[in-house]
C-alpha atoms as a PDB file:
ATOM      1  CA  UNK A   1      80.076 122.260 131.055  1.00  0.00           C
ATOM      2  CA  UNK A   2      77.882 125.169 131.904  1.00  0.00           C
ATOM      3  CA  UNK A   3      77.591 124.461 135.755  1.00  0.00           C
ATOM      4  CA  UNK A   4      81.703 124.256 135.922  1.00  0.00           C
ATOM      5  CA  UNK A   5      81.920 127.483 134.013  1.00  0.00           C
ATOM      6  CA  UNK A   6      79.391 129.284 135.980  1.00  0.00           C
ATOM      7  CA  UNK A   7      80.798 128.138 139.248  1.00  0.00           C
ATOM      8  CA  UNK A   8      84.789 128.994 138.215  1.00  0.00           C
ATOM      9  CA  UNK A   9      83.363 132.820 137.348  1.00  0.00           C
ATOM     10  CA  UNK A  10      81.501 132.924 140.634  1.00  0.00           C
ATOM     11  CA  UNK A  11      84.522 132.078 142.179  1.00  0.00           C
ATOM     12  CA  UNK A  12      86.618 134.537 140.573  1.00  0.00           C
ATOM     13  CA  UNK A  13      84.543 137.473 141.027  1.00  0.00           C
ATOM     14  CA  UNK A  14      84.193 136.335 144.638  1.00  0.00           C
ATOM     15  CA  UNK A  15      88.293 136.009 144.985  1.00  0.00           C
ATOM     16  CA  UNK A  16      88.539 139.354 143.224  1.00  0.00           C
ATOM     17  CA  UNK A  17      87.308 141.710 146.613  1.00  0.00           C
ATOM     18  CA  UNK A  18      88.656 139.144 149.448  1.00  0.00           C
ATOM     19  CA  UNK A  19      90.896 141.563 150.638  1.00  0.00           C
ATOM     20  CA  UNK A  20      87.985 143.815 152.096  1.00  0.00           C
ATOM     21  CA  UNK A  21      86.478 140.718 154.001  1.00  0.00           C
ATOM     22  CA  UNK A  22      86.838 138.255 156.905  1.00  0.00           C
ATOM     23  CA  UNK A  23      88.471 135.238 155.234  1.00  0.00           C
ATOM     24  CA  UNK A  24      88.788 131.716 157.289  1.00  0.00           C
ATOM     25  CA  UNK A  25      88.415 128.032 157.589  1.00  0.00           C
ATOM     26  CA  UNK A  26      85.781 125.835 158.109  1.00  0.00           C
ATOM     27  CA  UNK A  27      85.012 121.787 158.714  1.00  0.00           C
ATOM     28  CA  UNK A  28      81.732 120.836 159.256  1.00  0.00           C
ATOM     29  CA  UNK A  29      80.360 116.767 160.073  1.00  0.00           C
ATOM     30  CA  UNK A  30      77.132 115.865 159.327  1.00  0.00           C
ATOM     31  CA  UNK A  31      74.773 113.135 159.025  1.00  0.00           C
ATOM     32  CA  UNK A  32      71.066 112.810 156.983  1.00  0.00           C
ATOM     33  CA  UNK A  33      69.013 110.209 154.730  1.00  0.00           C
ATOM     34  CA  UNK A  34      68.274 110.683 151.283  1.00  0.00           C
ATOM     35  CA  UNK A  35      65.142 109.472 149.887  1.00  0.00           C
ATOM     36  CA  UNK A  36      64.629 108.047 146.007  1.00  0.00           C
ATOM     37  CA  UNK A  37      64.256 110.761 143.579  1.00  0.00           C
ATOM     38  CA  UNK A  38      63.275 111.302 139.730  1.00  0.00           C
ATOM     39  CA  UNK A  39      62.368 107.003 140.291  1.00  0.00           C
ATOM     40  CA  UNK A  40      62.921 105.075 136.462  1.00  0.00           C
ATOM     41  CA  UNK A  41      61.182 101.763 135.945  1.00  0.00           C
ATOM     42  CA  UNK A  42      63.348  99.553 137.992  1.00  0.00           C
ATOM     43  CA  UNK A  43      61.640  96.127 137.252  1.00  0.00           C
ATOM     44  CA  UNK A  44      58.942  94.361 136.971  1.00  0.00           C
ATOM     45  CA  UNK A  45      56.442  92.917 139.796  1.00  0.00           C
ATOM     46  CA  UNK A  46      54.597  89.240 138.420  1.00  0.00           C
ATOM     47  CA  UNK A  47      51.696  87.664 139.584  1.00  0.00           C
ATOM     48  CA  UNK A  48      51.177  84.174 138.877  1.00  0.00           C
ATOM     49  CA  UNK A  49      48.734  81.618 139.258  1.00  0.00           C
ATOM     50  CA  UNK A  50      49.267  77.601 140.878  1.00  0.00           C
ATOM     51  CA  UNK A  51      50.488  76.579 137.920  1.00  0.00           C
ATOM     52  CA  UNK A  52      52.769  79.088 137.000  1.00  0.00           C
ATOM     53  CA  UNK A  53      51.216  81.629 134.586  1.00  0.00           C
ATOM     54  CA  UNK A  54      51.218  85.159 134.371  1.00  0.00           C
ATOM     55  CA  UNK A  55      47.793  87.192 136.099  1.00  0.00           C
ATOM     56  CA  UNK A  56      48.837  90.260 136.524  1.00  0.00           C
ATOM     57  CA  UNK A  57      52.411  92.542 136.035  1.00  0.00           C
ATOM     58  CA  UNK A  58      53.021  96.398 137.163  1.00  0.00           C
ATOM     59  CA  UNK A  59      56.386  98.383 136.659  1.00  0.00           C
ATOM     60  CA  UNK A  60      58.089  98.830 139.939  1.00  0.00           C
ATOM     61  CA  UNK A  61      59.389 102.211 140.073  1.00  0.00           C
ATOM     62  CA  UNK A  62      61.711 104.200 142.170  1.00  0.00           C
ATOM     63  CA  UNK A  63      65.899 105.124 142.494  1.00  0.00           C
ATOM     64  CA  UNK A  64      68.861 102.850 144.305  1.00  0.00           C
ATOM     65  CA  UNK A  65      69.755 106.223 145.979  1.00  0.00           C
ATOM     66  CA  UNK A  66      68.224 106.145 148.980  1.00  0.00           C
ATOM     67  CA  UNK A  67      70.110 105.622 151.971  1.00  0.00           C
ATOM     68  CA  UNK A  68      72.436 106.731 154.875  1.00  0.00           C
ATOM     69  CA  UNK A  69      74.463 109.557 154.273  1.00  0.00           C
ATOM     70  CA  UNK A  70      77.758 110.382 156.486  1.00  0.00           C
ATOM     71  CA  UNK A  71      80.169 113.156 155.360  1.00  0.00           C
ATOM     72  CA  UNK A  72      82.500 115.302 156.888  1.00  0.00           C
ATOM     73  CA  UNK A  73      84.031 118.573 154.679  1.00  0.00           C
ATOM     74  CA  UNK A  74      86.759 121.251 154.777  1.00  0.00           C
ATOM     75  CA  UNK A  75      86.459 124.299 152.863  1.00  0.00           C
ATOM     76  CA  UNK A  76      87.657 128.401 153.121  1.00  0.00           C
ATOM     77  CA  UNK A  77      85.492 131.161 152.337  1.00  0.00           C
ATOM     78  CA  UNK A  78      86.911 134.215 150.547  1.00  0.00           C
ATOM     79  CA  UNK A  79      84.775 136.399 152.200  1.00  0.00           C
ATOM     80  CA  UNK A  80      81.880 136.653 154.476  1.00  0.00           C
ATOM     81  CA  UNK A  81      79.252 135.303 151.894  1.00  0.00           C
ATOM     82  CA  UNK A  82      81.556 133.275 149.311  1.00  0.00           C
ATOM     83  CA  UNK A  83      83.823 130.488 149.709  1.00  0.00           C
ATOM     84  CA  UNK A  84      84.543 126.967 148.570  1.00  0.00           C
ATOM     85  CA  UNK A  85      84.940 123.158 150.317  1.00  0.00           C
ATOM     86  CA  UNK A  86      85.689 119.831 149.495  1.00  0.00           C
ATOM     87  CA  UNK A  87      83.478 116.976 151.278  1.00  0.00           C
ATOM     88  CA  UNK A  88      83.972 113.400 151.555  1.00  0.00           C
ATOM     89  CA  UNK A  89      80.599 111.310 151.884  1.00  0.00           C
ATOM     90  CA  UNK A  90      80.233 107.603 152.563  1.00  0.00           C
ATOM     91  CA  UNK A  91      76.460 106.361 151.304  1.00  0.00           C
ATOM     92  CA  UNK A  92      75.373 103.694 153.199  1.00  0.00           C
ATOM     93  CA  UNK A  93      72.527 102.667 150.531  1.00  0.00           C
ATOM     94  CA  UNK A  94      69.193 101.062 151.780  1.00  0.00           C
ATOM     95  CA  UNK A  95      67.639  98.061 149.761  1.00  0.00           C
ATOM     96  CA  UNK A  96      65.176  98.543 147.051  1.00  0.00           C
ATOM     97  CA  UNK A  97      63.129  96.112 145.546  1.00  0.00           C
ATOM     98  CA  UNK A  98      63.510  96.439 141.525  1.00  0.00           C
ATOM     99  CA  UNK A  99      61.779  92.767 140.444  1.00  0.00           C
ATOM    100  CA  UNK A 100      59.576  90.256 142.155  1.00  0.00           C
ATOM    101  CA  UNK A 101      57.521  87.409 141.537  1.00  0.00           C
ATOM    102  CA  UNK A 102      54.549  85.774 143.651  1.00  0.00           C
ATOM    103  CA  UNK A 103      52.945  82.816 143.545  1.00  0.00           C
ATOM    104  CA  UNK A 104      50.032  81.260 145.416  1.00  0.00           C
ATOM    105  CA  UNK A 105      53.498  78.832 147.259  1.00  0.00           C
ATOM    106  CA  UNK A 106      55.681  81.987 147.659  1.00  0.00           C
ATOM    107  CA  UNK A 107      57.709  84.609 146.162  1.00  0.00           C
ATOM    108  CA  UNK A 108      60.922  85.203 144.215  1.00  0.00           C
ATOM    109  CA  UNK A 109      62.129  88.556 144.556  1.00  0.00           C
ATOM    110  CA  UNK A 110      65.639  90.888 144.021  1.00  0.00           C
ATOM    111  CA  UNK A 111      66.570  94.192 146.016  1.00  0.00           C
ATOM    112  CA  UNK A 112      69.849  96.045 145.147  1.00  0.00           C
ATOM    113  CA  UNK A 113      71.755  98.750 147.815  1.00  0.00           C
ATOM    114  CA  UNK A 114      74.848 100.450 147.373  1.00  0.00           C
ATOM    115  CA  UNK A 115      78.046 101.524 148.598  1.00  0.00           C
ATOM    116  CA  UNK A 116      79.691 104.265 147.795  1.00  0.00           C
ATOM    117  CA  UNK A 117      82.434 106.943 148.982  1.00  0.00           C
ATOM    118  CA  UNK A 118      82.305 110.316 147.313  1.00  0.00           C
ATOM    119  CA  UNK A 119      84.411 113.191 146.514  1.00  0.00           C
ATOM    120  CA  UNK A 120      82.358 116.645 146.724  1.00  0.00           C
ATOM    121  CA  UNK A 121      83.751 119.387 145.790  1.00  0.00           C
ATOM    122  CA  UNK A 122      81.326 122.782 146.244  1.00  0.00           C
ATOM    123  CA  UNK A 123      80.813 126.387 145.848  1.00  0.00           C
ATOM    124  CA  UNK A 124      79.422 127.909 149.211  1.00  0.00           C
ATOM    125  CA  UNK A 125      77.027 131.162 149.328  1.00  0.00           C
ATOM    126  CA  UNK A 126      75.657 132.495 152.735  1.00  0.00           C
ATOM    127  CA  UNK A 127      74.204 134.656 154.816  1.00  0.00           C
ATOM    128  CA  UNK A 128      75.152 135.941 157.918  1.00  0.00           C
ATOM    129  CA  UNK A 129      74.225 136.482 162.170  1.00  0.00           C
ATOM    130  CA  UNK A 130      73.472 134.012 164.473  1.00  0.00           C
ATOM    131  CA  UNK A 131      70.784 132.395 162.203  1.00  0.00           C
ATOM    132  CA  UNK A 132      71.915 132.095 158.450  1.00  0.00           C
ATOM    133  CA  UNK A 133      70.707 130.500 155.570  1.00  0.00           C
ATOM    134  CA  UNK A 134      73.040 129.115 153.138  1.00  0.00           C
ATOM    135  CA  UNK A 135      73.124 127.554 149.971  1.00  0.00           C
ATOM    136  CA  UNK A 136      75.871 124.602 148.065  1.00  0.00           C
ATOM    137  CA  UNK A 137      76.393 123.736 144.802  1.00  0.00           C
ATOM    138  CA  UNK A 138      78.884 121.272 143.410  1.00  0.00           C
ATOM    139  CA  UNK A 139      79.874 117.919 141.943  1.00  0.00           C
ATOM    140  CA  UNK A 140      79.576 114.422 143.054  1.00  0.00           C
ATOM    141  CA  UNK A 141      82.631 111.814 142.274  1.00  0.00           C
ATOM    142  CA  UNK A 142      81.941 108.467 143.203  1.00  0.00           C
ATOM    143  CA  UNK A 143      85.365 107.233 143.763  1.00  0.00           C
ATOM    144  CA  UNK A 144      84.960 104.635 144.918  1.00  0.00           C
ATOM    145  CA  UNK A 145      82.166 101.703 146.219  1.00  0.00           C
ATOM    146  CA  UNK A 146      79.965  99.066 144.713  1.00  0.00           C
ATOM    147  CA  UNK A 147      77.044  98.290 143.917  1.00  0.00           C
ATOM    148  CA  UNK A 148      74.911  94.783 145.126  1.00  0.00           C
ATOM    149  CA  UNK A 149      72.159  92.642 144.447  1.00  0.00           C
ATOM    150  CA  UNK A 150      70.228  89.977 146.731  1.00  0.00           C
ATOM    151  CA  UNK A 151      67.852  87.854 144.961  1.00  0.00           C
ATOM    152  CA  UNK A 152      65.625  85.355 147.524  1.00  0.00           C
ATOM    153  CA  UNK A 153      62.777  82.792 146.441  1.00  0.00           C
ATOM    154  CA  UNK A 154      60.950  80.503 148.989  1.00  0.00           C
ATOM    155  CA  UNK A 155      59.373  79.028 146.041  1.00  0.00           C
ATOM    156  CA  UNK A 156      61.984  77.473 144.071  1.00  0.00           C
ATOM    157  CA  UNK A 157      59.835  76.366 141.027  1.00  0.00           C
ATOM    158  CA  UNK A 158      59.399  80.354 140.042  1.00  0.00           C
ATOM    159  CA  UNK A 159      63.465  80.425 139.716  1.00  0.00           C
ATOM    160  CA  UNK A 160      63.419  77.529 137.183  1.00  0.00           C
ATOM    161  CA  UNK A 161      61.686  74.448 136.633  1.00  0.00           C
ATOM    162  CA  UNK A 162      65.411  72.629 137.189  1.00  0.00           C
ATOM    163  CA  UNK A 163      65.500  73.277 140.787  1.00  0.00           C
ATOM    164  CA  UNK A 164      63.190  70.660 142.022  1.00  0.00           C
ATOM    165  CA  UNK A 165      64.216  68.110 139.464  1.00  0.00           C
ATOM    166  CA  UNK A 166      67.434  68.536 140.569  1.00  0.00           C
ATOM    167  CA  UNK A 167      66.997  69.118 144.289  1.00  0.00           C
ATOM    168  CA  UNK A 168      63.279  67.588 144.861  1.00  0.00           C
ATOM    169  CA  UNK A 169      63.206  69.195 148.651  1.00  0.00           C
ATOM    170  CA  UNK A 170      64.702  72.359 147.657  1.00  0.00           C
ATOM    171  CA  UNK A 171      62.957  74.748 149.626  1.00  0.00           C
ATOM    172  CA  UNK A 172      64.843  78.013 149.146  1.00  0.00           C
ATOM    173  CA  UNK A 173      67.036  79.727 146.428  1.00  0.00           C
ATOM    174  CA  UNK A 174      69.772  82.562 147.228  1.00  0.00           C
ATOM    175  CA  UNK A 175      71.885  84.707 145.103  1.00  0.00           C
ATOM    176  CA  UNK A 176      74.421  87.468 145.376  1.00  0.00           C
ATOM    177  CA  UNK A 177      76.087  89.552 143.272  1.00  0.00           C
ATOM    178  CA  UNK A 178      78.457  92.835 142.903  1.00  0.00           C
ATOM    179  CA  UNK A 179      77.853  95.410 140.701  1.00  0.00           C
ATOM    180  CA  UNK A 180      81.037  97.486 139.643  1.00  0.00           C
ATOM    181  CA  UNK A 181      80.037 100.908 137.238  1.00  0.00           C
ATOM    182  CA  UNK A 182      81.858 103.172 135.296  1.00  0.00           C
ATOM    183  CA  UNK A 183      83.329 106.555 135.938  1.00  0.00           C
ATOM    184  CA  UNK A 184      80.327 109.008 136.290  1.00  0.00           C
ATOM    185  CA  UNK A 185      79.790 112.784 137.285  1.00  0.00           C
ATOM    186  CA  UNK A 186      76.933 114.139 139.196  1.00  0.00           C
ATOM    187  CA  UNK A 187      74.971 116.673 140.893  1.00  0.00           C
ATOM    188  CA  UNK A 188      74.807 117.775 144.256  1.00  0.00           C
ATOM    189  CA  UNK A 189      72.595 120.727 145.417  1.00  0.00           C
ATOM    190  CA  UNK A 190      71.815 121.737 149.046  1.00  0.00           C
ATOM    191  CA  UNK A 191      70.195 124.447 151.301  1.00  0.00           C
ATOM    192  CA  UNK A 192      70.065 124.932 154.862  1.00  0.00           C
ATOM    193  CA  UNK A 193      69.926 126.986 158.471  1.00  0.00           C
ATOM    194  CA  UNK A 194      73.359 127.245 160.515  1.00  0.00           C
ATOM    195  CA  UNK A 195      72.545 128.318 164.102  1.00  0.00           C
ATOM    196  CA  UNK A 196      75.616 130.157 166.060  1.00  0.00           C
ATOM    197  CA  UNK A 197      76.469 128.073 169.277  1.00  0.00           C
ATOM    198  CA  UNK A 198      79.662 130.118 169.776  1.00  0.00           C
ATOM    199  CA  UNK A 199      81.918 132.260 168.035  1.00  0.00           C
ATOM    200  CA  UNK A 200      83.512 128.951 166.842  1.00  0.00           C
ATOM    201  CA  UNK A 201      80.763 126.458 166.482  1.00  0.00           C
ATOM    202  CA  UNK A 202      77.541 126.451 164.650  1.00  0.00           C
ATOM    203  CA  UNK A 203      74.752 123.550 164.288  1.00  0.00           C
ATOM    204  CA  UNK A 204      72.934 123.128 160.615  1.00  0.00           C
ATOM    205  CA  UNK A 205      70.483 121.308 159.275  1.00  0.00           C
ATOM    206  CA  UNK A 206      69.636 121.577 155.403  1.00  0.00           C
ATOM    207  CA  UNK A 207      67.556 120.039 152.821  1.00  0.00           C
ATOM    208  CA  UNK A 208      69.680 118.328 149.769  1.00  0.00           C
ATOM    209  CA  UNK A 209      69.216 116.547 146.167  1.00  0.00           C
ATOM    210  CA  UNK A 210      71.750 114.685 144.309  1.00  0.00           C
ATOM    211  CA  UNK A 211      71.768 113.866 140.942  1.00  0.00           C
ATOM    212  CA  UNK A 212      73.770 110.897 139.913  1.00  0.00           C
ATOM    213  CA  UNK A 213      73.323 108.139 136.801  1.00  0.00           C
ATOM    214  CA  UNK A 214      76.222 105.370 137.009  1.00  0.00           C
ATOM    215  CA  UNK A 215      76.363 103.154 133.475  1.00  0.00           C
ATOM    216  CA  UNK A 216      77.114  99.647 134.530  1.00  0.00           C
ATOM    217  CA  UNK A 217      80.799  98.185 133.657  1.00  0.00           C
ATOM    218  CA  UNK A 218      80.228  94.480 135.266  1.00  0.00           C
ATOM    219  CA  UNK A 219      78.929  91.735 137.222  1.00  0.00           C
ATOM    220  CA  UNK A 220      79.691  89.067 139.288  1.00  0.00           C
ATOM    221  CA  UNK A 221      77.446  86.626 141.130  1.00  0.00           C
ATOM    222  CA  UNK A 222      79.329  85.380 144.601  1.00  0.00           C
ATOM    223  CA  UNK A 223      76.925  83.453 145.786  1.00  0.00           C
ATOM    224  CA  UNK A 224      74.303  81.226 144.555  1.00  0.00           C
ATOM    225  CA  UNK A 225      72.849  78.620 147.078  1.00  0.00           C
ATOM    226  CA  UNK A 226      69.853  76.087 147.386  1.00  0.00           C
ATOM    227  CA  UNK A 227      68.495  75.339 150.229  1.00  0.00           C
ATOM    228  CA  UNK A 228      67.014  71.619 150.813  1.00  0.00           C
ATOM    229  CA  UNK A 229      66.533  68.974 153.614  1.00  0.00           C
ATOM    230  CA  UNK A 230      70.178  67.982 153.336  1.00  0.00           C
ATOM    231  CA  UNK A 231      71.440  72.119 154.507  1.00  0.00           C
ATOM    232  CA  UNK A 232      73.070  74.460 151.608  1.00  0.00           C
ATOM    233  CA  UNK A 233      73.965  73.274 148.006  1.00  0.00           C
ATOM    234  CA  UNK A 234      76.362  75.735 146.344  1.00  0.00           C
ATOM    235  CA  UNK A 235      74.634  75.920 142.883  1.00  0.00           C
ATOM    236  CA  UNK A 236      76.871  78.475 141.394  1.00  0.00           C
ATOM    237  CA  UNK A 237      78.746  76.391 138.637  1.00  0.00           C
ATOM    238  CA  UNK A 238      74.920  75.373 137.688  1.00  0.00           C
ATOM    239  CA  UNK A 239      73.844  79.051 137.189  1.00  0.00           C
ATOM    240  CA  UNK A 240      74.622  78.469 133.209  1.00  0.00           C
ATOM    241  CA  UNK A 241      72.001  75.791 132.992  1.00  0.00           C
ATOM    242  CA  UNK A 242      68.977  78.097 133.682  1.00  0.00           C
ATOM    243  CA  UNK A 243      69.968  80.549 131.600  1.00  0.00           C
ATOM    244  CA  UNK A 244      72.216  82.671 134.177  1.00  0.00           C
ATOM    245  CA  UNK A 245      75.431  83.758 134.388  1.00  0.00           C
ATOM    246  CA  UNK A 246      78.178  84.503 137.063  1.00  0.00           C
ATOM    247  CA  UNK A 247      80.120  86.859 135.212  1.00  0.00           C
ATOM    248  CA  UNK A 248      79.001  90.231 133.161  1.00  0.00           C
ATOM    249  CA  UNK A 249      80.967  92.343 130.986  1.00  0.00           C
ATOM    250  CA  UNK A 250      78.420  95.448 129.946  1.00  0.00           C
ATOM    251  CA  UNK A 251      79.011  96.799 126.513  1.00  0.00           C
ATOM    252  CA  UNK A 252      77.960  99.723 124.338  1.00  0.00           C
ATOM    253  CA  UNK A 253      77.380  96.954 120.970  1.00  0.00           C
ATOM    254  CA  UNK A 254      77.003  93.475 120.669  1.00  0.00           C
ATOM    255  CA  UNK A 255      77.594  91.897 116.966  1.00  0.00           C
ATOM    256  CA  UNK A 256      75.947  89.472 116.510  1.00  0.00           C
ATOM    257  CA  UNK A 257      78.638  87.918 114.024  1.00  0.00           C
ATOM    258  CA  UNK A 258      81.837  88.562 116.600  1.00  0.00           C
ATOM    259  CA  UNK A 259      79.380  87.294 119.387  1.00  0.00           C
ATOM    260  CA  UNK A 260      79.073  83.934 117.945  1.00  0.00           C
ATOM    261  CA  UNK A 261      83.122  83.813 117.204  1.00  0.00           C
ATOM    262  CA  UNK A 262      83.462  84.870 120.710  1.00  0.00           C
ATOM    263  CA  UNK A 263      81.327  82.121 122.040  1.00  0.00           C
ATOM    264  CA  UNK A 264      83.187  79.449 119.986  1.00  0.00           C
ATOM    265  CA  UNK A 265      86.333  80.323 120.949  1.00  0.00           C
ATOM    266  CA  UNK A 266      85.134  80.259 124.871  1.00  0.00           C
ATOM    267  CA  UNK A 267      84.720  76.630 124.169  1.00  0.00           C
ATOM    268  CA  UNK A 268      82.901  74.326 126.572  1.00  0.00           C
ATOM    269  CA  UNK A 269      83.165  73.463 130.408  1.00  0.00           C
ATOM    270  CA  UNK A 270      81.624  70.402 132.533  1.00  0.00           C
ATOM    271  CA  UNK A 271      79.147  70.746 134.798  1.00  0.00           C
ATOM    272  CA  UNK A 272      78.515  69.037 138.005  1.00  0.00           C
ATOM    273  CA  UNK A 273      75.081  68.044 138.877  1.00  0.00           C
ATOM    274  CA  UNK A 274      74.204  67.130 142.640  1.00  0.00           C
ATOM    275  CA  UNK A 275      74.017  63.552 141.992  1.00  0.00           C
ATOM    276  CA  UNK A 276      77.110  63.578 140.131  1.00  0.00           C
ATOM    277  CA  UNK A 277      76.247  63.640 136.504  1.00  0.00           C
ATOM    278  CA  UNK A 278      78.440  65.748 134.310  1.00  0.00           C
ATOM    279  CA  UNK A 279      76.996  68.175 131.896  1.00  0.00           C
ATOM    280  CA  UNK A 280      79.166  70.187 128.698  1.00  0.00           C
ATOM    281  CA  UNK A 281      78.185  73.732 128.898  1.00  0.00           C
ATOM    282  CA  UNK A 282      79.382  76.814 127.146  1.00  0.00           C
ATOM    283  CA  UNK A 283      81.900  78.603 129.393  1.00  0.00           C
ATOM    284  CA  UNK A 284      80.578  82.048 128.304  1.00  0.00           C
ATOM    285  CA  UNK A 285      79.587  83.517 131.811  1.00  0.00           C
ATOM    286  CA  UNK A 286      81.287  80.694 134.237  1.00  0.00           C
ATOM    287  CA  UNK A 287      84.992  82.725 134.814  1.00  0.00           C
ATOM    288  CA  UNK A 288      85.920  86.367 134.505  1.00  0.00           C
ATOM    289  CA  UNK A 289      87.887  85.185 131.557  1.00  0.00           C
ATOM    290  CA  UNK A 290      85.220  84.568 129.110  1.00  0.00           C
ATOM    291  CA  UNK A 291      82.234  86.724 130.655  1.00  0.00           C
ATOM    292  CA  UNK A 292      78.567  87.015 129.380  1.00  0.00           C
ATOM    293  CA  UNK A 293      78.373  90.101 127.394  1.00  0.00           C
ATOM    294  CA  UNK A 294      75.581  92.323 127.930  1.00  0.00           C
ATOM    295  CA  UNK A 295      73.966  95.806 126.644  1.00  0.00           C
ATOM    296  CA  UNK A 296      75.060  98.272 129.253  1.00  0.00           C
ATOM    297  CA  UNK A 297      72.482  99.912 131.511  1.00  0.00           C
ATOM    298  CA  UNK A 298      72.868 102.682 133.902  1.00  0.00           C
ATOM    299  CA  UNK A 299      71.908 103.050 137.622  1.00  0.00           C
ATOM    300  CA  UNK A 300      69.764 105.827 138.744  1.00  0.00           C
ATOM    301  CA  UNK A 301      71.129 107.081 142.560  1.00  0.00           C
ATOM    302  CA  UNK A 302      69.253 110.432 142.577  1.00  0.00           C
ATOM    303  CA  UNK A 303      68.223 111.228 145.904  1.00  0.00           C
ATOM    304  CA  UNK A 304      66.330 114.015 148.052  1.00  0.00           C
ATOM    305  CA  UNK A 305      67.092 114.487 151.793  1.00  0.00           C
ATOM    306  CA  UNK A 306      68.333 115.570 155.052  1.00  0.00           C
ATOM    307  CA  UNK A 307      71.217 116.190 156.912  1.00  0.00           C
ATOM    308  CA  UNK A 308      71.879 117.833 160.497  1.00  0.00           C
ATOM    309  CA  UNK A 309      75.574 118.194 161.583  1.00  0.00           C
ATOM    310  CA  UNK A 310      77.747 120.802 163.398  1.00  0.00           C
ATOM    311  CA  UNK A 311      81.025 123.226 161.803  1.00  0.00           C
ATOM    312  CA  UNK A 312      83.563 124.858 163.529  1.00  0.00           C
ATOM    313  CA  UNK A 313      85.691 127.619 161.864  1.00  0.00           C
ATOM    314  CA  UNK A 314      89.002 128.668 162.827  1.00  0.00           C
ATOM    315  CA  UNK A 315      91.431 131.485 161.952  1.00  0.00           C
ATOM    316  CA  UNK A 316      88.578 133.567 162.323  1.00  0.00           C
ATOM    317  CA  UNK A 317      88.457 136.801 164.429  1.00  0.00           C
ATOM    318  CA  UNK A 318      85.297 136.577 166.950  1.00  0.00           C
ATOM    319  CA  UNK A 319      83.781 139.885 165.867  1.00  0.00           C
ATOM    320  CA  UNK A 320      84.091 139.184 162.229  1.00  0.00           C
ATOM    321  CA  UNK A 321      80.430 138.551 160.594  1.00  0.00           C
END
């Protein structure tokens, strides 16, 4: 990779003259909010009429990396100007809406956040003085972390026209899921002001972007409720009969011959309806076992923002610049 290669040479010429320089240690906490960037079609928003039909659609656009951002980082520079540090992040991801529907009764709507701890390893470059500008550049390793969706209708009827057969005074429908993605690699640029407080402490604030596409691996719904007169009907087993499924298994090809062999050897389950009638179903996408297979698609969490924090350095002599 050319970024790699051009950060291991910077490195190495930096290491190359250390001996002529103040070298020491550094940690540095911080905290900031990233806002969406570079947003992809995320969904669809649908208007429909009183009886049900489609008036008007627009793409929704936007990222699922916003959110709250809190790392904390060690590092050494070689020199004055050059050095290197390893951060740890935790993203506390805000909601995003990426498909709704509306109807003259209600809505029906999904938002998706994440959760993620990252590894951050980073080339450092600064100035120096009491007021110095700096600049990062490095990797992002989500190492961990999920990802989730919430999907909410107060108008039952736009989830499926089974709902009020089934449940005649349903009045709400609520799903969750998890989201679990593959290894991925990303991006993370930042630049900033560090403001001397004492020979050992400095305050910073800097401006960052991170650059990060996660391919899904799967999905599981673990939750699926209706809401009616009676209180909370647990509707998850029931997910197969409108279509849905509670498990995902995201794939890079789907054959449509091995599909079919795959779906007769899943065999059948029953079903449970709420006033007791039971139902044969496939059992492709009711257990972990036999899961729905699906086309894989990626996640966009790119992300522009903010961070302010404090870093101390140590080992460092107090006249050294």
């Amino acid at each position: 990779m050319k970024l790699t290669k051009m950060i291991l040479a910077f490195a190495i010429v930096a290491l190359a003259g250390t001996q002529a320089y103040a070298q020491y240690g550094f940690a540095r906490l911080g905290v900031g909010y990233g806002m969406g960037a570079n947003g992809d079609v995320l969904g669809v928003s649908t208007t429909l009429d009183a009886v049900y039909d489609v008036t008007d659609q627009k793409n929704i656009y936007g990222s699922t990396g916003p959110g709250l951002h809190i790392g904390a980082a060690g590092g050494y520079m070689f020199n004055d100007h050059v050095g290197f540090e390893l951060g740890l992040e935790y993203l506390y991801g805000s909601k995003v809406k990426v498909e709704e529907f509306t109807s003259p009764k209600g809505e029906y709507y999904t938002e998706a956040y994440t959760r993620q701890f990252r590894v951050i390893p980073s080339l450092v470059v600064q100035g120096g003085g009491d007021i110095s500008p700096y600049a990062r550049f490095g990797i992002v390793l989500p190492v961990a972390g999920q990802s989730h969706g919430d999907r909410y209708a107060d108008d039952v009827a736009i989830v499926s026209s089974l709902i009020p057969s089934l449940l005649p005074t349903a009045t709400e429908f609520e799903v969750e899921s998890t989201i679990k993605g593959k290894f991925a690699v990303g991006f993370r640029a930042a630049a900033g002001v560090s403001y001397k407080l004492s020979d050992k402490l400095d305050l910073f604030g800097e401006v960052f972007y991170t650059g990060l596409r996660v391919q899904r691996n799967t999905l599981e719904v673990t939750r699926a409720n209706v809401n009616d007169a009676n209180g909370e009907n647990d509707v998850i087993g029931l997910l197969t009969l409108g279509g849905a499924s509670q498990f995902i298994e995201y794939v890079d090809e789907i054959n449509a011959a091995e599909e079919a062999a795959y779906i007769t050897e899943a065999g059948t389950v029953m079903l449970t309806l709420p006033d007791g009638t039971m139902l044969p179903a496939s059992a492709v996408g009711t257990s972990a076992d036999t899961p729905t297979r699906a086309l894989r698609e990626d996640g966009n969490f790119n992300a522009f923002g903010l961070t302010i924090g404090v870093r101390a350095t140590f080992g460092r002599d107090s006249g050294d610049e």
